[in-house]
C-alpha atoms as a PDB file:
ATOM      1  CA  UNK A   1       4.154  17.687  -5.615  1.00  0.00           C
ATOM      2  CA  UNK A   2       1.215  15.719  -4.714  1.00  0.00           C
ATOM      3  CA  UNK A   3       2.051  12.340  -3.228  1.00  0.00           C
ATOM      4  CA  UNK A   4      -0.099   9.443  -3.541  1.00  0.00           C
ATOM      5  CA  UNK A   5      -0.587   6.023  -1.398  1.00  0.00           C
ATOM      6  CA  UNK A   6      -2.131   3.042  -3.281  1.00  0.00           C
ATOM      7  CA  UNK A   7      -4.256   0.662  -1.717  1.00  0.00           C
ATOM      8  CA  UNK A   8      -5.068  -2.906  -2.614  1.00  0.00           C
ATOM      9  CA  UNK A   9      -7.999  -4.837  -1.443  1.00  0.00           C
ATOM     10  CA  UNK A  10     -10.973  -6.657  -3.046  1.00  0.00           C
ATOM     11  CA  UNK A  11     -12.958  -6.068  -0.184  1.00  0.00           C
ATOM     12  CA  UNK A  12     -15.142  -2.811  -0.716  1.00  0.00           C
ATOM     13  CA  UNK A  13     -15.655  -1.468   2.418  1.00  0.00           C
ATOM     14  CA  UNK A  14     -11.908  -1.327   2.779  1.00  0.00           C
ATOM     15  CA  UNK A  15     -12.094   2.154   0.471  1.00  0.00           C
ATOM     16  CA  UNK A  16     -14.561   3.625   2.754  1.00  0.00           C
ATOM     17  CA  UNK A  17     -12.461   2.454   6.206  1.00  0.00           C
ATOM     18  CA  UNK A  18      -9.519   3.780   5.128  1.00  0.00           C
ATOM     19  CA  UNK A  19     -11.043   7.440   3.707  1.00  0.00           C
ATOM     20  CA  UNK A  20     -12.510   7.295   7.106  1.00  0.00           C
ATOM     21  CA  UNK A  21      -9.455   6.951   8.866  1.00  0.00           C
ATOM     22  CA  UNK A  22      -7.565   9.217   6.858  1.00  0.00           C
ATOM     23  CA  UNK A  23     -10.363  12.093   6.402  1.00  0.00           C
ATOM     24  CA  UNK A  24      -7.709  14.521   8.081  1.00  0.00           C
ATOM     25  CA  UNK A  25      -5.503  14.128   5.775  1.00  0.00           C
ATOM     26  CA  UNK A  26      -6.969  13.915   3.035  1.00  0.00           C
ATOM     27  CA  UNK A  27      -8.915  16.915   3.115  1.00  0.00           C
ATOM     28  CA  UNK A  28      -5.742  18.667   4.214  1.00  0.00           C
ATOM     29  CA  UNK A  29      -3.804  17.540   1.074  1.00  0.00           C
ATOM     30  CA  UNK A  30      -1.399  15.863   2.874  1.00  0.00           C
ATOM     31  CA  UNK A  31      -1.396  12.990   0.486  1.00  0.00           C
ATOM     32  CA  UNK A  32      -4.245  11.595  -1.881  1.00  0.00           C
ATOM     33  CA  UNK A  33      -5.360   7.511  -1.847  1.00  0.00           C
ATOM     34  CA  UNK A  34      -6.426   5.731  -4.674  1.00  0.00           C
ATOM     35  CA  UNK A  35      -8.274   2.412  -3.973  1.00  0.00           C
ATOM     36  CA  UNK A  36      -7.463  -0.492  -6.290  1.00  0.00           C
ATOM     37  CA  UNK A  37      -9.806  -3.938  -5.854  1.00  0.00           C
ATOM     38  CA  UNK A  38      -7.614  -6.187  -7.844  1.00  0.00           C
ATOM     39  CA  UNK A  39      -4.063  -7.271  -8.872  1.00  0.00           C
ATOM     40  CA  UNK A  40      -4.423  -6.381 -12.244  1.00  0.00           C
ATOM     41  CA  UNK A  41      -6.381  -3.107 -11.287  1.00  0.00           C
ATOM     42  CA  UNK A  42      -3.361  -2.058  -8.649  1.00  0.00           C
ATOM     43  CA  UNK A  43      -0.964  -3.102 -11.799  1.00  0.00           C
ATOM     44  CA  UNK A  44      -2.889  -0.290 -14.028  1.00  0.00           C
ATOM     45  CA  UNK A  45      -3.001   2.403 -11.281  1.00  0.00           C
ATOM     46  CA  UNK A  46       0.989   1.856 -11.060  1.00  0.00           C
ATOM     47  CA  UNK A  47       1.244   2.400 -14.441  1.00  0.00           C
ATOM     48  CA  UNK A  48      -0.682   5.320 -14.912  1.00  0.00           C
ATOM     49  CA  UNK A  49       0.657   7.177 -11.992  1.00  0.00           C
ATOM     50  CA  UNK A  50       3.429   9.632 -12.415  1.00  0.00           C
ATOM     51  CA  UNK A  51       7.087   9.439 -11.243  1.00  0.00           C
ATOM     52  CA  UNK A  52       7.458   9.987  -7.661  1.00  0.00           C
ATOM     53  CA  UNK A  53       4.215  10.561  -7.121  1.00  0.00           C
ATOM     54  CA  UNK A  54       3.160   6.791  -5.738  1.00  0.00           C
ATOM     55  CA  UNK A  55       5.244   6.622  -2.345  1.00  0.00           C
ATOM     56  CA  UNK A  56       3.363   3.980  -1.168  1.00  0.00           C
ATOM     57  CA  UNK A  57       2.091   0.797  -1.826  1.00  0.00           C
ATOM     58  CA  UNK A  58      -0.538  -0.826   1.267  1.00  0.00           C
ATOM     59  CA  UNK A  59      -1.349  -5.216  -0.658  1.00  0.00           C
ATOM     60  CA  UNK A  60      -3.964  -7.441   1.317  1.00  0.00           C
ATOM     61  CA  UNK A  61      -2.049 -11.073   0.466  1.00  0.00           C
ATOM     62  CA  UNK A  62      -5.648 -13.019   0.093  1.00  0.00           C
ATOM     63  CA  UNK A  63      -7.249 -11.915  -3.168  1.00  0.00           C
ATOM     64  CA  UNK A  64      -9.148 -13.745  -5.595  1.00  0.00           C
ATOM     65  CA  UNK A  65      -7.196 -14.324  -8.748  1.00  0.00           C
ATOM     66  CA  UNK A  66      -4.286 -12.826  -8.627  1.00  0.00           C
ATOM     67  CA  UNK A  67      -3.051 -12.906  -4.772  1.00  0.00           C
ATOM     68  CA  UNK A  68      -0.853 -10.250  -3.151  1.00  0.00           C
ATOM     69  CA  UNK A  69       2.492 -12.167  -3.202  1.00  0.00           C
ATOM     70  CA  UNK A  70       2.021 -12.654  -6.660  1.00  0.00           C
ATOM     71  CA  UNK A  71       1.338  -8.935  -7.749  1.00  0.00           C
ATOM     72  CA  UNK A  72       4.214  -7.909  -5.284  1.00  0.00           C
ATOM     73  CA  UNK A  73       7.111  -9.047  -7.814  1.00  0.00           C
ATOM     74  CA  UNK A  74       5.523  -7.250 -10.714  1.00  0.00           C
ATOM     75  CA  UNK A  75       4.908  -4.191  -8.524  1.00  0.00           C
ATOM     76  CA  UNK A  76       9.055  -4.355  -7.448  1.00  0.00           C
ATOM     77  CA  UNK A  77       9.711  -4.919 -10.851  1.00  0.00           C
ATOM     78  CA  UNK A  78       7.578  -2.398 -12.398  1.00  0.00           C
ATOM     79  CA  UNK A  79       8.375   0.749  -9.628  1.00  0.00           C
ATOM     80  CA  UNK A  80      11.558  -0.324  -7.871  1.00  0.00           C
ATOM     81  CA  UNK A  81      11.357   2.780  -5.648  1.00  0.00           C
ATOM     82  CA  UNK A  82       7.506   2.638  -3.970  1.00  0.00           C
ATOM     83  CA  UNK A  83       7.973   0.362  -1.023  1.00  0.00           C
ATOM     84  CA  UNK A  84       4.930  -2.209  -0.238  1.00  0.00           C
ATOM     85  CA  UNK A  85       3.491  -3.087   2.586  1.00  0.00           C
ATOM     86  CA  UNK A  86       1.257  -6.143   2.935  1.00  0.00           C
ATOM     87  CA  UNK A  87      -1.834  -6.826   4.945  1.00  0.00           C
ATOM     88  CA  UNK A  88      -3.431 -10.179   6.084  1.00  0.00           C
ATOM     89  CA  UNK A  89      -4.957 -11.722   8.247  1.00  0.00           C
ATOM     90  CA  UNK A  90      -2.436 -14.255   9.210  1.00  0.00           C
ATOM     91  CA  UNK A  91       0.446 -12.694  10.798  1.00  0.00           C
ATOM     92  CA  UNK A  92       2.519 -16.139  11.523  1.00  0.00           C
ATOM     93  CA  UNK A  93       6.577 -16.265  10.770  1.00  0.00           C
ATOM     94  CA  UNK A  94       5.860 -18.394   7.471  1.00  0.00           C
ATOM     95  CA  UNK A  95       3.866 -15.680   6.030  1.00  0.00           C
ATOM     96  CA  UNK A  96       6.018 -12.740   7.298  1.00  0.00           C
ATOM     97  CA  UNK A  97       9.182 -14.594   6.005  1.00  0.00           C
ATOM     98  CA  UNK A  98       7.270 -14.942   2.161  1.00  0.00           C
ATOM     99  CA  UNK A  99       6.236 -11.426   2.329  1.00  0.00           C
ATOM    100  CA  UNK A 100       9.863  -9.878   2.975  1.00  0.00           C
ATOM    101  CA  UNK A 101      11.556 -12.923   0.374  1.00  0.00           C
ATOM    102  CA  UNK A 102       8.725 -11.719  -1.984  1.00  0.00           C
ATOM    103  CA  UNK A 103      10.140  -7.961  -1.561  1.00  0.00           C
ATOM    104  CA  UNK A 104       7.707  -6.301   0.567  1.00  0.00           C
ATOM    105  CA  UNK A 105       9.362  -3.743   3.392  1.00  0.00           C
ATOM    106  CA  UNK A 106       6.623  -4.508   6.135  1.00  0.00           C
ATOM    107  CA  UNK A 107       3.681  -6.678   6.698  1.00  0.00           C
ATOM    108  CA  UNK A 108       0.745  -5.199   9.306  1.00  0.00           C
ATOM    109  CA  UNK A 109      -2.236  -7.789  10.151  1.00  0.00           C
ATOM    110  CA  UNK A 110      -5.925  -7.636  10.539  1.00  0.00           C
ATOM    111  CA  UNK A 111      -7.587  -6.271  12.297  1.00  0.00           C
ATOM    112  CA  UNK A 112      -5.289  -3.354  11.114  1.00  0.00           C
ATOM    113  CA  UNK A 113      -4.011  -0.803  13.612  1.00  0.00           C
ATOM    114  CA  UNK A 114      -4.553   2.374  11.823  1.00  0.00           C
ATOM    115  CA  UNK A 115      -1.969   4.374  14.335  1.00  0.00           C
ATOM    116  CA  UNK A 116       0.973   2.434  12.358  1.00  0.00           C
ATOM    117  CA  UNK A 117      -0.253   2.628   9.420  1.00  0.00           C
ATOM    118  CA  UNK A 118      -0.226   6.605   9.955  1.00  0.00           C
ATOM    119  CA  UNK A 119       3.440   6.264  11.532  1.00  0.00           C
ATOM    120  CA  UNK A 120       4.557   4.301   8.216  1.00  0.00           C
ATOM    121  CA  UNK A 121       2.988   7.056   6.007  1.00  0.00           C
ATOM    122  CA  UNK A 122       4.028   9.618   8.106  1.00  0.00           C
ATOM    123  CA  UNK A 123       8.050   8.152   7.654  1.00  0.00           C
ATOM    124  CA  UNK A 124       7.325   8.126   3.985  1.00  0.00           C
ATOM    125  CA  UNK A 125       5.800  11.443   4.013  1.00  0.00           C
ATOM    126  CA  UNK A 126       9.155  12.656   6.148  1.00  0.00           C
ATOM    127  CA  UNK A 127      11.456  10.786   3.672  1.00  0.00           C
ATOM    128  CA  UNK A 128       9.939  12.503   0.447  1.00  0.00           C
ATOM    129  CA  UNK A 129      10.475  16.225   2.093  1.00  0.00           C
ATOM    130  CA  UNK A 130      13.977  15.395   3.492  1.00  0.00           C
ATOM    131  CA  UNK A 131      14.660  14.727  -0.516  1.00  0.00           C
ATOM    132  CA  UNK A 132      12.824  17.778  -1.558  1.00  0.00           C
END
């Protein structure tokens, strides 16, 4: 089964950072990424993906339009099973204690540290083969 991690962000050198980041294992086929730049974009790749397949869900919360605590309901209601994990810039209690009300199972700031983001994927990546 190929398992896939969905990223949100409007800014569009985000795509590129996190290919970079992840070139290992993506070209291993450990996972694939798709990239998202919008609320309502994320809402249609969420829709269109298949089953289990999304395990992953990374939101920035400051977006134009639509922000990331507002797509995070419809995500939770629309895929109850993909946990979400926001991203900002402000990591003060206010704004961690809306993101976990609002659902979300983690919240990692900017500038984001790309060895947790691997150790949350890899614990997502270890939860899906313990259920294989």
């Amino acid at each position: 089964m190929t398992v896939l991690i969905l990223v949100v962000d409007d800014e569009p050198d985000v795509t590129d950072l996190f290919r970079q980041q992840f070139r290992r294992e993506l070209r291993a086929g450990r996972f694939e990424m798709a990239f998202a730049h919008s609320a309502p974009e994320a809402l249609t790749c969420i829709s269109a993906s298949t089953g289990a397949s999304l395990i992953l869900m990374f939101s920035d919360i400051n977006m134009p339009g639509m922000t990331g605590l507002e797509l995070l309901p419809l995500v939770r209601t629309a895929r109850p099973d993909v946990p979400v994990i926001m991203i900002t810039a402000y990591g003060d209690a206010e704004t961690r204690e809306r993101v976990r009300a609002a659902g979300a199972v983690g919240l990692i700031t900017k500038p984001i540290d790309f060895a947790q983001l691997k150790a949350e994927i890899e614990h997502r990546l270890a939860e899906i083969a313990g259920t294989a």
